[in-house]
Each structure stands twice: as structure tokens, then as C-alpha cells.
C-alpha atoms as a PDB file:
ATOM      1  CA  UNK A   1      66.814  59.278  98.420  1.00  0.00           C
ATOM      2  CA  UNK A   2      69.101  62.222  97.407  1.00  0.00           C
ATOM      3  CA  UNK A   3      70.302  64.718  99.883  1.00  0.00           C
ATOM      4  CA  UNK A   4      71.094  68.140  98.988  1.00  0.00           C
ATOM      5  CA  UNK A   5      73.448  69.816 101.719  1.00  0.00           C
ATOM      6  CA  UNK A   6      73.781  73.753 101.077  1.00  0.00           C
ATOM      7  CA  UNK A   7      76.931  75.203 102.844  1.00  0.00           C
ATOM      8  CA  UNK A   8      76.844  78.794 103.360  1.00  0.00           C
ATOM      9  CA  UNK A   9      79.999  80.885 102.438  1.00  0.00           C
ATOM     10  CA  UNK A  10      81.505  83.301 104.924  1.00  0.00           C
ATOM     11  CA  UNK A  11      83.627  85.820 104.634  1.00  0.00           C
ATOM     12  CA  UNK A  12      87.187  86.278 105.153  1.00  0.00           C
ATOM     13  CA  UNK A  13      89.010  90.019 104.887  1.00  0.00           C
ATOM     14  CA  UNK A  14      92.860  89.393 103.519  1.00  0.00           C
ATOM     15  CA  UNK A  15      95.687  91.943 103.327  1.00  0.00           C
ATOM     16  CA  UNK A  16      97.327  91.415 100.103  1.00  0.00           C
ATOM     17  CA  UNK A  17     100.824  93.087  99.754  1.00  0.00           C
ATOM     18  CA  UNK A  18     103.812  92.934  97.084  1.00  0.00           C
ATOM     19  CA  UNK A  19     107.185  91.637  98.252  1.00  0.00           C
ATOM     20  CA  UNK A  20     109.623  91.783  95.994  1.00  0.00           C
ATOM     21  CA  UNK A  21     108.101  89.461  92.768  1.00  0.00           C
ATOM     22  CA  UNK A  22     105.481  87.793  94.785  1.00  0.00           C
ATOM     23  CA  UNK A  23     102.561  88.970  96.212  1.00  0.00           C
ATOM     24  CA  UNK A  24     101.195  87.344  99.729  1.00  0.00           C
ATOM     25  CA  UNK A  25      97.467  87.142 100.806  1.00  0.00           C
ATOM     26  CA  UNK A  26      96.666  86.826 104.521  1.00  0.00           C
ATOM     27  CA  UNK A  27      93.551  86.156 106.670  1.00  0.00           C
ATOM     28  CA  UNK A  28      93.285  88.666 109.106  1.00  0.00           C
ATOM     29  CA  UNK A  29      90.424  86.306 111.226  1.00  0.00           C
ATOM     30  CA  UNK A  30      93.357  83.894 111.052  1.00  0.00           C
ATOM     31  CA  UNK A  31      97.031  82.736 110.747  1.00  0.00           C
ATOM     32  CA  UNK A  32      96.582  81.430 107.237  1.00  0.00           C
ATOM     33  CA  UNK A  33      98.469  82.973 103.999  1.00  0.00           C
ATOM     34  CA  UNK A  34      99.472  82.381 100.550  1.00  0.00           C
ATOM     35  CA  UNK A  35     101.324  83.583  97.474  1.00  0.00           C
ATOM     36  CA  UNK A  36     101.131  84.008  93.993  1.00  0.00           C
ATOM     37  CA  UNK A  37     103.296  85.738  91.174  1.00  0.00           C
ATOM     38  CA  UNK A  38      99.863  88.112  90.928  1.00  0.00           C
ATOM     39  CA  UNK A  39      97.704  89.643  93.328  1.00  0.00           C
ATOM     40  CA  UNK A  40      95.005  87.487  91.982  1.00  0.00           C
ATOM     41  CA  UNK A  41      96.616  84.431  92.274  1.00  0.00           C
ATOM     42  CA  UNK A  42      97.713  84.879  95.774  1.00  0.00           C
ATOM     43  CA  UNK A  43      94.075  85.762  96.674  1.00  0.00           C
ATOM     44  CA  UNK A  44      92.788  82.333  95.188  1.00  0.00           C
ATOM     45  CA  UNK A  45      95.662  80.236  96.670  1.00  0.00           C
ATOM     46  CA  UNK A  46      94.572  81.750  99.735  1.00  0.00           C
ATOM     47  CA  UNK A  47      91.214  81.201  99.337  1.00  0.00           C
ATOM     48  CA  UNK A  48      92.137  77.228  98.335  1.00  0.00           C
ATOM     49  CA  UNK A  49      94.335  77.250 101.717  1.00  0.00           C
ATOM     50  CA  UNK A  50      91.309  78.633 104.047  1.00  0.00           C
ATOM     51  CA  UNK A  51      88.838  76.119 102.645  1.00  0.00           C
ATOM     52  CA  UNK A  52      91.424  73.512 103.664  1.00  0.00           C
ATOM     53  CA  UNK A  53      91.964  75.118 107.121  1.00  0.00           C
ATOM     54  CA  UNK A  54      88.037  75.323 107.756  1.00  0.00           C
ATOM     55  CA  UNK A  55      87.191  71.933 106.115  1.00  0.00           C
ATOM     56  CA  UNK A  56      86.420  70.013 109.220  1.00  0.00           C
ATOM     57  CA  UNK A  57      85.618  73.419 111.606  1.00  0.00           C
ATOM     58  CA  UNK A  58      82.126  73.264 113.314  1.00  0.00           C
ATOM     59  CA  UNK A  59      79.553  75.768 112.623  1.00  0.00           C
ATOM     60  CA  UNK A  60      79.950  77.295 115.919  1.00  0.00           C
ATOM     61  CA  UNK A  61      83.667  77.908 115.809  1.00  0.00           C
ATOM     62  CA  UNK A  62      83.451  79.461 112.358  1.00  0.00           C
ATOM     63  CA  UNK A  63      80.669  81.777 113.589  1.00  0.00           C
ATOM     64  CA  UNK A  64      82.947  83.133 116.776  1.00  0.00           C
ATOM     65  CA  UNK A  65      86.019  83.255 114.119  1.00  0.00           C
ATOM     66  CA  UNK A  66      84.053  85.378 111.377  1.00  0.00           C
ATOM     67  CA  UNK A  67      82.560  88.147 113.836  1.00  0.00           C
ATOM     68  CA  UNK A  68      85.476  91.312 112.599  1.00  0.00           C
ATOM     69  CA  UNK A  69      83.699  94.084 111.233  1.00  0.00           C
ATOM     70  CA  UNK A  70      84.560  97.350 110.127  1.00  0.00           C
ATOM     71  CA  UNK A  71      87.883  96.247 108.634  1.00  0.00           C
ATOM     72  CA  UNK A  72      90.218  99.338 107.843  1.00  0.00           C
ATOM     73  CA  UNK A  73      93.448  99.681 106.801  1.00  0.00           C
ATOM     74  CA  UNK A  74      95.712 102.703 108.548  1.00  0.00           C
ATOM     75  CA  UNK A  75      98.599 103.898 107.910  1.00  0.00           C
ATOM     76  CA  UNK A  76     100.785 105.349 110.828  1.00  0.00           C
ATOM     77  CA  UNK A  77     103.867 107.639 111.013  1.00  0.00           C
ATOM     78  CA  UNK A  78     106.218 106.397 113.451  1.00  0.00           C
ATOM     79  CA  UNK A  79     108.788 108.686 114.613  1.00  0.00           C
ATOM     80  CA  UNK A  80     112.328 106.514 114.981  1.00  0.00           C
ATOM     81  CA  UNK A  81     116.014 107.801 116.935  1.00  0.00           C
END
């Protein structure tokens, strides 16, 4: 008797930003990040680090940890002395 067990994907908004030659991907549901010498390779060794992080996380917990919507970025002037 063969099984088939169907995992459904969920999502994960990252902030991706250059620092000096290496970009850095990070979770903004959680404190997981990555690099890569590309934007595109720090986005897949991120997404390689989160499906280690969630490997053994119960169905409920991801549910509560995926619930962010409306995800914006803004930038702020801040006035300094």
C-alpha cells in the first residue's frame, strides 16, 4: 500500500538587502537569514535554511507563525543632533 502525503507550501515575506559584496535574505515571520554573492542566491539559501527551521514544526504552530499580511516596506526620515 503506497501513501501519498501532500504538504502544502506557505509563504514566507523576506527583506533582501546588499551589504557590501553579499546580499542577505531574512524572514520577517522569523529570526532566520541567509546570504549569497546574488540576490537570488541569498533568497534560495534562505529558502533551504527555513525548510530546515520548519522541518519538524506542527501544523498549528506554522499556521499562528504565517498569519502577517499586508507586508510593506517604508522608508522613514529620521531627524538626528
Amino acid at each position: 500500500m503506497n501513501m501519498k502525503i501532500t504538504v502544502q507550501p506557505h509563504t514566507i515575506s523576506a527583506l533582501v538587502w546588499k551589504e557590501d559584496t553579499w546580499y542577505v535574505a531574512k524572514g520577517l515571520e522569523v529570526e532566520v537569514a541567509s546570504q549569497g554573492r546574488t540576490k537570488k542566491e541569498a533568497v534560495q539559501n534562505l529558502q533551504e535554511a527555513l525548510e530546515l527551521y520548519f522541518e519538524d514544526t506542527p501544523k498549528d504552530v506554522l499556521k499562528s507563525i504565517m498569519s502577517l499580511s499586508d507586508i510593506s516596506v517604508e522608508h522613514l526620515p529620521i531627524a538626528h543632533a
